[in-house]
Protein backbone atom coordinates (compact mmCIF):
# COMPACT_ATOMS: atom_id res chain seq x y z
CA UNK A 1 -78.99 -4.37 58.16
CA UNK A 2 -79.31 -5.64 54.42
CA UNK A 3 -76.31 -6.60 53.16
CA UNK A 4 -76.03 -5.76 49.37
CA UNK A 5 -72.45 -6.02 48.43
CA UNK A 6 -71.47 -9.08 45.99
CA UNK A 7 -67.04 -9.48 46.67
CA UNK A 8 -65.36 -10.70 43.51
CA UNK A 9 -61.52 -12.53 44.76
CA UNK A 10 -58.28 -10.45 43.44
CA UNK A 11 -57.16 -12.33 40.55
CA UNK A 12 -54.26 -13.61 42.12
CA UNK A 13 -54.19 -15.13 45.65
CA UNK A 14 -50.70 -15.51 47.41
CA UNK A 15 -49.78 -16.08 50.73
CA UNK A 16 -51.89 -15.99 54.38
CA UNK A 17 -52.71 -12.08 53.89
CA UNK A 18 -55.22 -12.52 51.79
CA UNK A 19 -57.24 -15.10 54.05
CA UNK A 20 -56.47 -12.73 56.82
CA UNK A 21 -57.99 -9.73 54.69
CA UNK A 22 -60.90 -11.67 53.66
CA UNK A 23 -61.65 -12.90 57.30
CA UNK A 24 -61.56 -8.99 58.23
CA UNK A 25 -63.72 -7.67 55.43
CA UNK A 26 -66.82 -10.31 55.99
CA UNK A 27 -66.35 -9.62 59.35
CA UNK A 28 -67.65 -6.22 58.90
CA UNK A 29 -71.22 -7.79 58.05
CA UNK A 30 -71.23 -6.08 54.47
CA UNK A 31 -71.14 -9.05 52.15
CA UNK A 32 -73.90 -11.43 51.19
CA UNK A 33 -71.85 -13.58 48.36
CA UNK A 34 -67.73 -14.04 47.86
CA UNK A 35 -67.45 -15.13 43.98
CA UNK A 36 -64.19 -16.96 43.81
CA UNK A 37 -62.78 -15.52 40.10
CA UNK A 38 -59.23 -16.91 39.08
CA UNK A 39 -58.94 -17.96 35.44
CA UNK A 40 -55.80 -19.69 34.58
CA UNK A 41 -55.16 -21.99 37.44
CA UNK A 42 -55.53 -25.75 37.93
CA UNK A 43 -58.26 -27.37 39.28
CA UNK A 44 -56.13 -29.26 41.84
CA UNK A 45 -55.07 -25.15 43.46
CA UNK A 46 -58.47 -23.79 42.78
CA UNK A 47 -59.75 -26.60 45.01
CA UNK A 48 -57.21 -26.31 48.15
CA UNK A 49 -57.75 -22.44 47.92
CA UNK A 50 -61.72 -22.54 47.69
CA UNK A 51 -61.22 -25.15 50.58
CA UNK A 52 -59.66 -22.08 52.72
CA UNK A 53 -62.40 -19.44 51.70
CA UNK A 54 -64.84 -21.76 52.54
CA UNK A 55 -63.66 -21.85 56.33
CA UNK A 56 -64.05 -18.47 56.13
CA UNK A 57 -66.66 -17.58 54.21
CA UNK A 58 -69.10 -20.34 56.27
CA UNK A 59 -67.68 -18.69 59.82
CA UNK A 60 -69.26 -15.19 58.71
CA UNK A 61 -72.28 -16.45 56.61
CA UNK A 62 -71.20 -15.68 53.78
CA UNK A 63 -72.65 -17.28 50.44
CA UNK A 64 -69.76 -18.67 49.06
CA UNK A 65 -70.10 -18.69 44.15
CA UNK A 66 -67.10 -20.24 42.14
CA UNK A 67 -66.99 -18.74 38.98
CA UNK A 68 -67.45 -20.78 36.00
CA UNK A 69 -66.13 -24.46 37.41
CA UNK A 70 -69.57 -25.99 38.24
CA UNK A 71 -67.33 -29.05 38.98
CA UNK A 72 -65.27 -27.52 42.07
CA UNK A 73 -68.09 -26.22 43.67
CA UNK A 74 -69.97 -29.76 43.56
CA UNK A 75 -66.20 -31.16 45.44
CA UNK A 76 -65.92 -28.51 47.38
CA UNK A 77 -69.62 -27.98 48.47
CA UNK A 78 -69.97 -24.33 47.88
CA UNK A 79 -73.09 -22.63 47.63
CA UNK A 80 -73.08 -22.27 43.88
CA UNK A 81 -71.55 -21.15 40.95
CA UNK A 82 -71.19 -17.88 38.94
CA UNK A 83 -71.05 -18.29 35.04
CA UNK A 84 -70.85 -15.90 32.17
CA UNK A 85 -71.85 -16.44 28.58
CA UNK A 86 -69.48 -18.28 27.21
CA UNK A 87 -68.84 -20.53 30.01
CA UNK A 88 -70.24 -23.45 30.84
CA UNK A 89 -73.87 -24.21 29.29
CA UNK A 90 -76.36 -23.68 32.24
CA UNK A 91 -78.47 -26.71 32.12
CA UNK A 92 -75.11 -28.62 32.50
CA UNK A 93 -74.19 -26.59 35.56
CA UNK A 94 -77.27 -27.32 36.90
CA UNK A 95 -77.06 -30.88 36.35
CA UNK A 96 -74.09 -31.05 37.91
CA UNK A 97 -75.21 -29.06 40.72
CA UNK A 98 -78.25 -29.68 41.59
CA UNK A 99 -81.40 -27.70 41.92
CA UNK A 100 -80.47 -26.29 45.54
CA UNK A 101 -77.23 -24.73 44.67
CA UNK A 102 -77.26 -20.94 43.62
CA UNK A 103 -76.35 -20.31 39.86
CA UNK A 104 -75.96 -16.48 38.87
CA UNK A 105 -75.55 -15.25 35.10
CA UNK A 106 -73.83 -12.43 33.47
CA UNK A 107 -76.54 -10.71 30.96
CA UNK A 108 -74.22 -8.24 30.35
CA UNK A 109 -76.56 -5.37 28.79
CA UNK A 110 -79.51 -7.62 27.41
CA UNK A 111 -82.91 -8.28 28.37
CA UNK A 112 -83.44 -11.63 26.31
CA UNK A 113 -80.47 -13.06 28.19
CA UNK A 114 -82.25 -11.94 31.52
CA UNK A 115 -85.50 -13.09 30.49
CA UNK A 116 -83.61 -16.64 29.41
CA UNK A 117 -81.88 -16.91 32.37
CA UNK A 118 -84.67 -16.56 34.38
CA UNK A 119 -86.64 -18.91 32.14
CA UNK A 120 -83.94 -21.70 32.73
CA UNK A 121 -84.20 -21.67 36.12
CA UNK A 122 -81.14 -19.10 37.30
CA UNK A 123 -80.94 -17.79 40.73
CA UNK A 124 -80.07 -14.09 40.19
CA UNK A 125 -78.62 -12.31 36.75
CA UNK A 126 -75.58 -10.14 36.71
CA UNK A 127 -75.75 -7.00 34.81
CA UNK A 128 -72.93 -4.35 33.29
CA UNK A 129 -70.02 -3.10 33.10
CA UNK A 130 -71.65 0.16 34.25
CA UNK A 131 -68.62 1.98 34.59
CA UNK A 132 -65.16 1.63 33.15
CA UNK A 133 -63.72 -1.80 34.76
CA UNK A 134 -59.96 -2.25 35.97
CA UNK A 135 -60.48 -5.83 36.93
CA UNK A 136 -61.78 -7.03 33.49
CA UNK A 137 -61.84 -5.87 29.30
CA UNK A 138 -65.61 -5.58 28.81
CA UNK A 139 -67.03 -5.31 25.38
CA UNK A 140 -70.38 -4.82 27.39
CA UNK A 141 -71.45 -1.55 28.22
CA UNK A 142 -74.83 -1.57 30.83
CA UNK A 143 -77.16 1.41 31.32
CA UNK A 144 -79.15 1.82 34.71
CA UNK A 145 -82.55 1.81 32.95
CA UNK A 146 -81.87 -2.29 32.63
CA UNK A 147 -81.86 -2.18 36.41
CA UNK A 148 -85.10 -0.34 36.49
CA UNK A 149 -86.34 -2.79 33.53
CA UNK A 150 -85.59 -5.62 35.61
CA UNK A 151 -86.88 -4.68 38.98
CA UNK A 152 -90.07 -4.33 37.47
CA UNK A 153 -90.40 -7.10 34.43
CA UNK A 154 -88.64 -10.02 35.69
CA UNK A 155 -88.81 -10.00 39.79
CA UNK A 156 -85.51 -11.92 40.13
CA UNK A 157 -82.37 -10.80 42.68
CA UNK A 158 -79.77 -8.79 39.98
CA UNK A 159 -76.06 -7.50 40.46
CA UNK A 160 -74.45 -4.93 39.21
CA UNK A 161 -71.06 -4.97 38.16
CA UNK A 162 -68.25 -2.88 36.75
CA UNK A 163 -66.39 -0.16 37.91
CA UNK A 164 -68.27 0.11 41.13
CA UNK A 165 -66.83 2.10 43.98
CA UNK A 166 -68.16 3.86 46.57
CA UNK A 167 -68.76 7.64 44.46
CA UNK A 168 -71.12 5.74 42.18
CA UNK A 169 -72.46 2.67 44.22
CA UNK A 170 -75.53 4.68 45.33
CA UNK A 171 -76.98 5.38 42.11
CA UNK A 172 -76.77 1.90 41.19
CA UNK A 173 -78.63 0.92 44.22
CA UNK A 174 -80.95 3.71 43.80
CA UNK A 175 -82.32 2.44 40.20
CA UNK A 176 -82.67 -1.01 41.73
CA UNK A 177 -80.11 -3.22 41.54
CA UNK A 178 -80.03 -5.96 44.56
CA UNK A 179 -76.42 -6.17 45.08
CA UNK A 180 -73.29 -4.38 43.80
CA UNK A 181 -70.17 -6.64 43.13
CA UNK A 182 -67.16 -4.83 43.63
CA UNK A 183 -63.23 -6.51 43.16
CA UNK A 184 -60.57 -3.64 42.19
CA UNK A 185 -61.70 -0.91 44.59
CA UNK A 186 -61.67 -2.91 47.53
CA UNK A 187 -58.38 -5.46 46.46
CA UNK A 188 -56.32 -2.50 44.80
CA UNK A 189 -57.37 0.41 45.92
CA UNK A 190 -54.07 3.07 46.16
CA UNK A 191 -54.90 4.56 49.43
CA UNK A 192 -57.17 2.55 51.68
CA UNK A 193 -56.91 -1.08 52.81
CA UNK A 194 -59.26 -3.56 51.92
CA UNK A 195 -61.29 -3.26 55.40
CA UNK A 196 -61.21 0.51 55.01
CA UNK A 197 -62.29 0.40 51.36
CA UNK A 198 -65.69 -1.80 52.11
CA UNK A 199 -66.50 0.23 55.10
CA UNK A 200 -67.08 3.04 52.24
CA UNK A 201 -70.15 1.34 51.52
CA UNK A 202 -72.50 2.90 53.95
């Protein structure tokens, strides 16, 4: 079974339940890569909680991405990093990573940014918001002919993000994106729990 969905962390992580949760949803065999996304929090927590997920995540074979630290995920030893735009320069994440580590890219809706990152070295390209986003204020708008654009002109692993749930996952998949990253519909969705919610995804 190919596994094709990309887990972004809740914002906020508090207390044993959500290590619990997260154990139970990569159980389920679904997930390829759990992106670690918390934005204002010191390094010194953002280590000791990415030191948790990583038990986990390694258990279930799960590729473990920090978003936008570069630096924890060299301490920590985690299989890469996630960074967006106007984040940390790329050739300075690779430097500090190392040319083994996985480094994705948002491109948000552009083709020169996919074409760049691809140029530079990155290990897969992000693409969207596709549809409207709970978990973050996009200026970025993506249409689903970039997914078809990419599949055929640059031949590199892409994720989709935005908005995805399991109504609209399909046609995503369908125009050719490799993986679907999904955060609010699985961490705060109103009626099913967070196993139920990623067992949507057939």
């Amino acid at each position: 079974m190919k596994r094709y969905i990309y887990l972004i962390s809740p914002q906020n992580i508090r207390g044993d339940n959500f290590y619990k949760s997260l154990n139970n949803i990569l159980k389920t065999n679904k997930v390829k890569y759990f992106q670690l996304r918390i934005k204002k929090i010191s390094s010194k927590k953002l280590i000791k909680i990415s030191k948790k997920i990583k038990r986990i995540t390694k258990k279930n074979n799960v590729k473990f991405l920090i978003n936008d630290k570069p630096k924890v995920a060299k301490i920590i030893n985690a299989d890469g990093c996630h960074i967006g735009q106007t984040d940390t320069n790329f050739k300075i994440a690779r430097k500090i990573l190392g040319k083994n580590k996985i480094i994705g890219l948002t491109c948000h809706n552009s083709k020169k940014l996919a074409i760049n990152a691809k140029k530079n070295g990155a290990n897969y390209v992000a693409f969207g918001s596709f549809f409207k986003s709970l978990t973050k204020k996009t200026a970025f708008r993506a249409n689903l002919e970039i997914l078809r654009w990419a599949k055929k002109k640059i031949n590199m692993p892409t994720v989709a993000i935005g908005g995805i749930n399991n109504s609209n996952y399909k046609k995503i998949l369908s125009n050719g994106a490799d993986f679907i990253a999904c955060s609010n519909y699985v961490w705060n969705n109103k009626t099913l729990d967070p196993v139920s919610a990623i067992k949507k995804f057939k």
